[in-house]
Protein backbone atom coordinates (compact mmCIF):
# COMPACT_ATOMS: atom_id res chain seq x y z
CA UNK A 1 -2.53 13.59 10.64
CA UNK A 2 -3.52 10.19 11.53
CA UNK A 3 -6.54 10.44 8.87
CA UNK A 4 -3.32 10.85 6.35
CA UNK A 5 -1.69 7.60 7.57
CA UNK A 6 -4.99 6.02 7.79
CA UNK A 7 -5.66 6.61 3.66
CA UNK A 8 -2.35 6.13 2.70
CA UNK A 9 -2.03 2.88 4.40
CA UNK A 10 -5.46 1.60 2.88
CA UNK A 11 -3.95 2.56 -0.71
CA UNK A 12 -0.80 0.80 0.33
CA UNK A 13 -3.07 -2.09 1.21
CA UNK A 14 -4.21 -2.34 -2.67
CA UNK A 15 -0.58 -3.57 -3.55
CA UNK A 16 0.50 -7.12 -4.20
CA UNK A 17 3.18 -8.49 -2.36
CA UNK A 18 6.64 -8.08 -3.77
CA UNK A 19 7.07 -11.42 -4.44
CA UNK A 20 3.67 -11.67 -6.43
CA UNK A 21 4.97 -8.68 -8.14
CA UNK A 22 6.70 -10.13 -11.51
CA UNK A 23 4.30 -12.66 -12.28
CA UNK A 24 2.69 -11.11 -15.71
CA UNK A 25 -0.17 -14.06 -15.60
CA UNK A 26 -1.38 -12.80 -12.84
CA UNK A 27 -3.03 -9.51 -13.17
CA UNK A 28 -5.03 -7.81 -10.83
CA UNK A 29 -7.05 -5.00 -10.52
CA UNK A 30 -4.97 -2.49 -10.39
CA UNK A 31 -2.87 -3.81 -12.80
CA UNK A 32 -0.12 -4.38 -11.38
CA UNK A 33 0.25 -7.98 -11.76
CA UNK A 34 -1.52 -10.16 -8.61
CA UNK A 35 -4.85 -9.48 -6.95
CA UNK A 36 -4.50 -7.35 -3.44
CA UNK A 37 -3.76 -9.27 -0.43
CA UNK A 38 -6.13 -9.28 1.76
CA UNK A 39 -4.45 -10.27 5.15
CA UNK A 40 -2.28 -7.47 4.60
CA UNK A 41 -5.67 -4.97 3.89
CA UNK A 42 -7.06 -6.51 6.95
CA UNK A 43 -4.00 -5.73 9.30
CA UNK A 44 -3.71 -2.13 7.77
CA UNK A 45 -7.20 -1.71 8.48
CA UNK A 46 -7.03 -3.03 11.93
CA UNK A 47 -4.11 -0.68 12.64
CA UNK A 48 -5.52 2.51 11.22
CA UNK A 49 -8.45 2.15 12.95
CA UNK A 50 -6.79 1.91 16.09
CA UNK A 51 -4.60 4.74 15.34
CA UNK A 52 -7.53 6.93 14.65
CA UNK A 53 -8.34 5.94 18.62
CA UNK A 54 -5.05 6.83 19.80
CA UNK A 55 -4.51 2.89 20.62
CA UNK A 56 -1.03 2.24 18.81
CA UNK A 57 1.50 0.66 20.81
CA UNK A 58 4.88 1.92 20.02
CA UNK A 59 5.45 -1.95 17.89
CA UNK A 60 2.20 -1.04 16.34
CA UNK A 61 2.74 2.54 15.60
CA UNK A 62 6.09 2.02 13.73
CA UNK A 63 4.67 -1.12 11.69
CA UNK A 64 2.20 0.97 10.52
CA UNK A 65 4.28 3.65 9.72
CA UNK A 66 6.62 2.08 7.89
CA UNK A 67 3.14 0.78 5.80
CA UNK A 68 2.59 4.58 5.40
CA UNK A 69 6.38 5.01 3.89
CA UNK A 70 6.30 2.58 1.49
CA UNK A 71 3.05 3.44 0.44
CA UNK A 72 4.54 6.88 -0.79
CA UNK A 73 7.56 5.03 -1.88
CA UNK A 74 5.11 2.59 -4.46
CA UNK A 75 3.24 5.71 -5.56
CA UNK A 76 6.37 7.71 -6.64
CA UNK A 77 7.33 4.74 -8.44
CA UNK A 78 3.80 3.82 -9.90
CA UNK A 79 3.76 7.83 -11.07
CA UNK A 80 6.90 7.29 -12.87
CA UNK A 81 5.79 4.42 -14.43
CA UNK A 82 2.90 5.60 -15.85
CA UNK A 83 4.80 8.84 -16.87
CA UNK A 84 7.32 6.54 -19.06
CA UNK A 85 4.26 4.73 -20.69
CA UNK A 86 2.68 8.07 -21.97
CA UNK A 87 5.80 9.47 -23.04
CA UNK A 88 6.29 5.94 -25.06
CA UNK A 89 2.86 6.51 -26.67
């Protein structure tokens, strides 16, 4: 299980921040419309990797969980969204 958390969290890592999120001049790799942040891939990193361990505090352990959650959260929407631009091809 925690080599789940661990990939979801480094996908989650490849999202802007929501407030980078509506600027359209800004587009990043994944398209989405800023560059990743790295601070935030950095302390997803740091925290999967110590999950892996078994190292988590219980602080630790939720904030990364909660990473894990919204990563699913941004990939059900990000699936959806692509879904509505094929169907308006």
């Amino acid at each position: 299980m925690a080599a789940l958390f661990h990939e979801h969290a480094v996908r989650l890592a490849s999202w802007p921040r929501a407030r980078d999120a509506t600027s359209p001049s800004r587009e990043g790799a994944d398209g989405v419309g800023c560059p990743p942040d790295q601070a935030l891939r950095d302390r997803i990193e740091a925290l999967a990797s110590r999950n892996t361990e078994g190292g988590l505090t219980d602080e630790e352990r939720a904030e990364y969980e909660g990473y894990v959650r919204a990563n699913k959260f941004l990939a059900v929407l990000r699936r959806e969204a692509r879904l509505m631009v094929e169907a308006a091809r």
